[in-house]
C-alpha atoms as a PDB file:
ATOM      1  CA  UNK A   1      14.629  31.910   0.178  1.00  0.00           C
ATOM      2  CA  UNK A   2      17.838  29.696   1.380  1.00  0.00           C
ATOM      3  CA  UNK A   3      16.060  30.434   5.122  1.00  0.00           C
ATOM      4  CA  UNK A   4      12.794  28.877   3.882  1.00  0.00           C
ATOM      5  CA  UNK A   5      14.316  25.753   1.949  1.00  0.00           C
ATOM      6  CA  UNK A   6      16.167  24.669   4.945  1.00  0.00           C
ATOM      7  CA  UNK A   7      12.891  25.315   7.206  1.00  0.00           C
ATOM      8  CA  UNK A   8      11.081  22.870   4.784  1.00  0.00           C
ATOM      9  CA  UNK A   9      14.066  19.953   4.979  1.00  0.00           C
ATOM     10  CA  UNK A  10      14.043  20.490   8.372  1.00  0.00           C
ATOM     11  CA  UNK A  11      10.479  20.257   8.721  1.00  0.00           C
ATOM     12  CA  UNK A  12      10.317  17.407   6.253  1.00  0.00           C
ATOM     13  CA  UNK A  13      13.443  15.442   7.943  1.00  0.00           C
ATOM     14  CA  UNK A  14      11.572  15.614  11.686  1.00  0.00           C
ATOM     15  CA  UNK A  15       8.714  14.318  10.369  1.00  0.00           C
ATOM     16  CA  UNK A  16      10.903  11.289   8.526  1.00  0.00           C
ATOM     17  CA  UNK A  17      12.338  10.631  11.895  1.00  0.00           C
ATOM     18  CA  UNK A  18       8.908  10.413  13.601  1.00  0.00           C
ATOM     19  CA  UNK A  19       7.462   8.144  11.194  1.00  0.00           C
ATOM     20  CA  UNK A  20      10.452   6.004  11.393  1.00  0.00           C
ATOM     21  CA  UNK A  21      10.537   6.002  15.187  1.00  0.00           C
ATOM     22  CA  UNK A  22       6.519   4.783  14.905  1.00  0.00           C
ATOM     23  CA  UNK A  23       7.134   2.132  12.369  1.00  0.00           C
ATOM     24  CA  UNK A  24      10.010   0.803  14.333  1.00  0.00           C
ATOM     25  CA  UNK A  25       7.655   0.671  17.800  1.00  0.00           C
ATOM     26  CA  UNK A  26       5.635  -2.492  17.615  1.00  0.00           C
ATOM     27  CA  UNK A  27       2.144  -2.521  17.965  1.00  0.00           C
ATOM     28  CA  UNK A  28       0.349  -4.461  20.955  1.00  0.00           C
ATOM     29  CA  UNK A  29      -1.640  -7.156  19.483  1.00  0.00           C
ATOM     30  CA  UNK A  30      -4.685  -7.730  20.950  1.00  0.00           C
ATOM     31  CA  UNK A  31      -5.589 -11.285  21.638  1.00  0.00           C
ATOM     32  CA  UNK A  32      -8.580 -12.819  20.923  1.00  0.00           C
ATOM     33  CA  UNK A  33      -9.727 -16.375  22.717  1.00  0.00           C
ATOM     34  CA  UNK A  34      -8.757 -19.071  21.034  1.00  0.00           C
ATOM     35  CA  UNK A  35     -12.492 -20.233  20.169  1.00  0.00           C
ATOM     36  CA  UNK A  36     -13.361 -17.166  18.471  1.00  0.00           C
ATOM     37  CA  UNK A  37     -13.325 -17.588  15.082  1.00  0.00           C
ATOM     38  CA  UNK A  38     -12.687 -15.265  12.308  1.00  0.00           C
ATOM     39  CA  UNK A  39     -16.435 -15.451  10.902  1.00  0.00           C
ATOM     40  CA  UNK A  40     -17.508 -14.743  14.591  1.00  0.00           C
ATOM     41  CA  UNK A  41     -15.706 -11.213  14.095  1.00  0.00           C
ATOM     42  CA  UNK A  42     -17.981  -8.449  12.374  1.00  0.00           C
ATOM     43  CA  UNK A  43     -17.034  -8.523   8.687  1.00  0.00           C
ATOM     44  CA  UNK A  44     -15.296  -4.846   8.752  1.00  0.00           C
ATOM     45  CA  UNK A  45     -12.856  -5.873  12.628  1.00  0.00           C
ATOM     46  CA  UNK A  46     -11.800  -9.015  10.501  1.00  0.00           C
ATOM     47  CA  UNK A  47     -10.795  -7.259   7.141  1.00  0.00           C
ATOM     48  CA  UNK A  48      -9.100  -4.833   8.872  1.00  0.00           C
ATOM     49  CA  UNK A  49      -6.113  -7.797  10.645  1.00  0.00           C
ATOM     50  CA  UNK A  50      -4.301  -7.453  13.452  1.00  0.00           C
ATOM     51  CA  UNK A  51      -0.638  -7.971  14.559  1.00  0.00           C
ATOM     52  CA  UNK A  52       0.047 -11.312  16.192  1.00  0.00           C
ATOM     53  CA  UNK A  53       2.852 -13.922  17.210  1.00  0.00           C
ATOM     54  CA  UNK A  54       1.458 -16.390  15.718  1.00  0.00           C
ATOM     55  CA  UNK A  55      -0.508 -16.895  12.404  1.00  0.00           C
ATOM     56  CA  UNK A  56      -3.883 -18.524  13.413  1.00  0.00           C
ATOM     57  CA  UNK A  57      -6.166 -21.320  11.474  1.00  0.00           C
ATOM     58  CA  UNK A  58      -8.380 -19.840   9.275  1.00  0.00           C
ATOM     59  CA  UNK A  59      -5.870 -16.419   8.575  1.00  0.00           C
ATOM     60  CA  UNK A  60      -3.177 -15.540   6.348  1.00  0.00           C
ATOM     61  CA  UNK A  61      -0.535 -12.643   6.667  1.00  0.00           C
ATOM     62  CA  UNK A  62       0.144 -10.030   4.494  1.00  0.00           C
ATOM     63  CA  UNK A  63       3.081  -7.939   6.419  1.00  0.00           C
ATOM     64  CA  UNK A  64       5.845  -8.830   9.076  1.00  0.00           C
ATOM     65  CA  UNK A  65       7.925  -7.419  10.945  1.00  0.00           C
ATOM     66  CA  UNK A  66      10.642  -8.314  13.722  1.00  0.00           C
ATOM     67  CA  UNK A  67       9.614  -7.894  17.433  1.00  0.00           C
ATOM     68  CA  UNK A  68      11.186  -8.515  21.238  1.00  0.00           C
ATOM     69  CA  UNK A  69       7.280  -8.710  22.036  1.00  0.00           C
ATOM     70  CA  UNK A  70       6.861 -12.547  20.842  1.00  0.00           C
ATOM     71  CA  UNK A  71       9.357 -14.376  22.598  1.00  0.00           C
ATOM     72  CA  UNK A  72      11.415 -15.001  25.847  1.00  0.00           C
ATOM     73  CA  UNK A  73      14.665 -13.181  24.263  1.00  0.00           C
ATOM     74  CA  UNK A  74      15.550 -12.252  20.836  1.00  0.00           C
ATOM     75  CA  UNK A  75      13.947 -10.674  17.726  1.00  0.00           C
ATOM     76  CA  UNK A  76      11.011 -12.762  16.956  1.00  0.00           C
ATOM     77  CA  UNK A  77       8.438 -12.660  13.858  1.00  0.00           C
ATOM     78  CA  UNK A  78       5.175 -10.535  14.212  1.00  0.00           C
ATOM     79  CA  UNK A  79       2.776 -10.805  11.536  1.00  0.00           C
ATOM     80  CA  UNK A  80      -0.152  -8.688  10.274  1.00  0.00           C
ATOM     81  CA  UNK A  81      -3.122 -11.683  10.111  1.00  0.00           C
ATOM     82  CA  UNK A  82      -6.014 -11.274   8.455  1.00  0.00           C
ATOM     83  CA  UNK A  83      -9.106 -13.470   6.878  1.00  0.00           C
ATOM     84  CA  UNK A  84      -8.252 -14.578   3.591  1.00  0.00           C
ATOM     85  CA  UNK A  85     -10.470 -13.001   0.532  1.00  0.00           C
ATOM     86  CA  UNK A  86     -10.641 -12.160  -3.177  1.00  0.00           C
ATOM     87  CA  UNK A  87      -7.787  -9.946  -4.561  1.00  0.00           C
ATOM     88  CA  UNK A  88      -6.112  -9.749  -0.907  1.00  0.00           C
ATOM     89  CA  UNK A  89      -1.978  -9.782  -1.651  1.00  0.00           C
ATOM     90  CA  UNK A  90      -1.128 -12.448   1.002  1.00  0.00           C
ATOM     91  CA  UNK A  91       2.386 -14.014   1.853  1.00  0.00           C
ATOM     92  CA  UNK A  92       0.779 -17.752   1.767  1.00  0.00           C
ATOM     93  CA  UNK A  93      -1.991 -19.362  -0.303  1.00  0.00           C
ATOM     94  CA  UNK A  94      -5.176 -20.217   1.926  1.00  0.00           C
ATOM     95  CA  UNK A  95      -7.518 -23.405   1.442  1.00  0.00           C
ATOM     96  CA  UNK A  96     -10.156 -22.423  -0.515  1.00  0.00           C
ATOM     97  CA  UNK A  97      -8.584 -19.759  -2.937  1.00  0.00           C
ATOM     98  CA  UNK A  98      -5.499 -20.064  -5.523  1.00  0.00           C
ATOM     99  CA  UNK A  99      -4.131 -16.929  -6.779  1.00  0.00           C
ATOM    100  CA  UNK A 100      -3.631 -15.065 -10.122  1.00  0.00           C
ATOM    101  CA  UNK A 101      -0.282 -13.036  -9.527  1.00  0.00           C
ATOM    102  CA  UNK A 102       2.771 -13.173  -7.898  1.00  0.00           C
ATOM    103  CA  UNK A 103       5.570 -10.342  -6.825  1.00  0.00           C
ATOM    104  CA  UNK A 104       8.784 -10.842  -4.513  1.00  0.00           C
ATOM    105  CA  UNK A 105       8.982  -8.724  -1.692  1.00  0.00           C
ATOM    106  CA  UNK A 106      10.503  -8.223   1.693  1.00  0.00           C
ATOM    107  CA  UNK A 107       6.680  -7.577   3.245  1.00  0.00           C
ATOM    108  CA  UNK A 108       6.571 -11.192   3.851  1.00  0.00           C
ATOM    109  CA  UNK A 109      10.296 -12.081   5.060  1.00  0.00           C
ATOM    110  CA  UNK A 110      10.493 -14.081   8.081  1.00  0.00           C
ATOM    111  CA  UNK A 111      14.135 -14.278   8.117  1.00  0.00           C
ATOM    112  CA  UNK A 112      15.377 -11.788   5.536  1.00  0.00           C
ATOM    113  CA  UNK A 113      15.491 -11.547   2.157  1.00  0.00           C
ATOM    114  CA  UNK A 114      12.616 -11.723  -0.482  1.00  0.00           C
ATOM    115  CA  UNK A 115       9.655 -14.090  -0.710  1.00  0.00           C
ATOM    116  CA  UNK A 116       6.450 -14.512  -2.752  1.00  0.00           C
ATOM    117  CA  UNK A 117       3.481 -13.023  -2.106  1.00  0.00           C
ATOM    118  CA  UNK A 118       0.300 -14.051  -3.873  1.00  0.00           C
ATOM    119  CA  UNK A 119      -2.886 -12.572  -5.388  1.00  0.00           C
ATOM    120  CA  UNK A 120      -5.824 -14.314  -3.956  1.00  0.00           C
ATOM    121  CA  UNK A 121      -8.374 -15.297  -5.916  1.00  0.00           C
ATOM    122  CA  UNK A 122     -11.761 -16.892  -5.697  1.00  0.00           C
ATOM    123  CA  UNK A 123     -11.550 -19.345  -8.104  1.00  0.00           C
ATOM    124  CA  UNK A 124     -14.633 -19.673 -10.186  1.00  0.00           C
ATOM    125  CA  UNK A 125     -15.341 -20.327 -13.765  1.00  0.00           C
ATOM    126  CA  UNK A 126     -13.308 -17.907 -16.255  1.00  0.00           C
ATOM    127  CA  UNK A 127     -10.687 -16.881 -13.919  1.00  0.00           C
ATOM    128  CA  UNK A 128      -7.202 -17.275 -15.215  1.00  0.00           C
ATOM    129  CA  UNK A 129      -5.207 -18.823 -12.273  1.00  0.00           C
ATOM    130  CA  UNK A 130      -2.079 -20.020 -11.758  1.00  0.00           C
ATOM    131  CA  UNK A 131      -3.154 -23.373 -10.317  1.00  0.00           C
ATOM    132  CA  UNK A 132      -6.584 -25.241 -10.298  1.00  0.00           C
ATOM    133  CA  UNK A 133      -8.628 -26.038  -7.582  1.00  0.00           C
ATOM    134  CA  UNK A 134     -10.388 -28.953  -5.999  1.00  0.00           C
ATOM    135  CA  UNK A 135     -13.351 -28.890  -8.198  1.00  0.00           C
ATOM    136  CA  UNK A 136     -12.051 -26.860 -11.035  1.00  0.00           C
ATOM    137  CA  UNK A 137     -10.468 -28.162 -14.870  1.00  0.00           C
ATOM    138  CA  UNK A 138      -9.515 -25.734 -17.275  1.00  0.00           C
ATOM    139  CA  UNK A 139     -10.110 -24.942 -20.328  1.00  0.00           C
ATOM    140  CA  UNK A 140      -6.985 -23.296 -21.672  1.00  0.00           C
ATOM    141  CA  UNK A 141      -3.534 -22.325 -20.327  1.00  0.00           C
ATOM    142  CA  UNK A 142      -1.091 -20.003 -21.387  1.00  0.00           C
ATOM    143  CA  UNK A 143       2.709 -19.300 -20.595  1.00  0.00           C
ATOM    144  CA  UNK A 144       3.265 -16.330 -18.170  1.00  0.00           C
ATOM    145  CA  UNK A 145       5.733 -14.608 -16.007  1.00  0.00           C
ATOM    146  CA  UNK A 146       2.371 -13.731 -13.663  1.00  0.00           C
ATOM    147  CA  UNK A 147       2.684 -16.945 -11.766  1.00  0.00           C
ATOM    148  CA  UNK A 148       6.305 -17.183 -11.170  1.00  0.00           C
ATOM    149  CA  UNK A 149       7.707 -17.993  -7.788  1.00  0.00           C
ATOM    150  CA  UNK A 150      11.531 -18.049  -8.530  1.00  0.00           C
ATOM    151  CA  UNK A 151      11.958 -16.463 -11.954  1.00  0.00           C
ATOM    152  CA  UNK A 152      11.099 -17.943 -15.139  1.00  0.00           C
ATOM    153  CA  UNK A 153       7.550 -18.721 -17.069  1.00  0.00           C
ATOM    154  CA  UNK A 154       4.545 -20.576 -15.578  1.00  0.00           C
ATOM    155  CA  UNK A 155       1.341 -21.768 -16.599  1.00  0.00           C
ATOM    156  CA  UNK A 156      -1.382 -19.973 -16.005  1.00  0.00           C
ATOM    157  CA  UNK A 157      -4.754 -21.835 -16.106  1.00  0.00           C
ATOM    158  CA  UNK A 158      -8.636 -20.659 -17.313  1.00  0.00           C
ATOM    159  CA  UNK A 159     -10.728 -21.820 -14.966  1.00  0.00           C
ATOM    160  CA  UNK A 160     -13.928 -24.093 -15.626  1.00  0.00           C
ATOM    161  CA  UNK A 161     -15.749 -25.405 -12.703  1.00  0.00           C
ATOM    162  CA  UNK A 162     -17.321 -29.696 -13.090  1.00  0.00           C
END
């Protein structure tokens, strides 16, 4: 019994190490040309992201990580880009969207510590949201810990589109 415990830790600790050693290898991120646009990307290779040095117009990022890949010497940011889109937890709000939640996390650290990242929403009529959009009023609001960025209640907005 005390023979097949320590089998299993063992077992279970070389495994640990192995997915630690893989998370701390970078990925190569493939570049695409610069005129490719995310739209010209079949809808299932865009939702899916990619790891780049760089976050590109038109993307958001929803992970980083440190990496000697993106620069000349030193620990640089790599980020995990991908199209913005409805319900999509995202480290930065993209044009066209506003967002419905917020959480702190290190997922979206640049330089350590914790930062926001956002719920992104489609705004559309009926949608509570924590701001309003270009196009949008509201029609009620309500006090909330949802949209916080730094601690404290926020208003949180129902959405009517004019």
């Amino acid at each position: 019994m005390i023979r097949s415990k320590l089998r299993t830790l063992l077992l279970g600790g070389g495994s640990a190490a192995v997915m630690l050693a893989t998370a701390l290898v970078p990925a190569t991120a493939s570049a695409s040309p610069a005129s490719a646009s995310p739209a010209a990307e079949s809808p299932a290779a865009a939702a899916a992201g990619f790891w780049s040095c760089t976050v590109p117009p038109g993307y958001t990022f929803t992970s980083t990580q440190q990496t000697l890949n993106c620069g000349d010497s030193g620990f640089r940011t790599y980020y995990f880009v991908q199209p913005p889109a409805d319900n999509l937890w995202a480290c930065t709000v993209s044009d066209g969207f506003t967002y419905s939640s917020t959480q702190q996390t290190l997922d979206c650290s640049t330089g350590g510590g914790f930062r926001t990242k956002y719920l992104l929403r489609t705004p559309k009529t009926g949608l509570w949201a924590c701001t309003v959009p270009s196009g949008f009023t509201y029609t009620g609001t309500q006090s909330t810990l949802d949209c916080s960025t730094s601690g404290g209640f926020r208003t949180k907005y129902l959405l009517r589109a004019f």
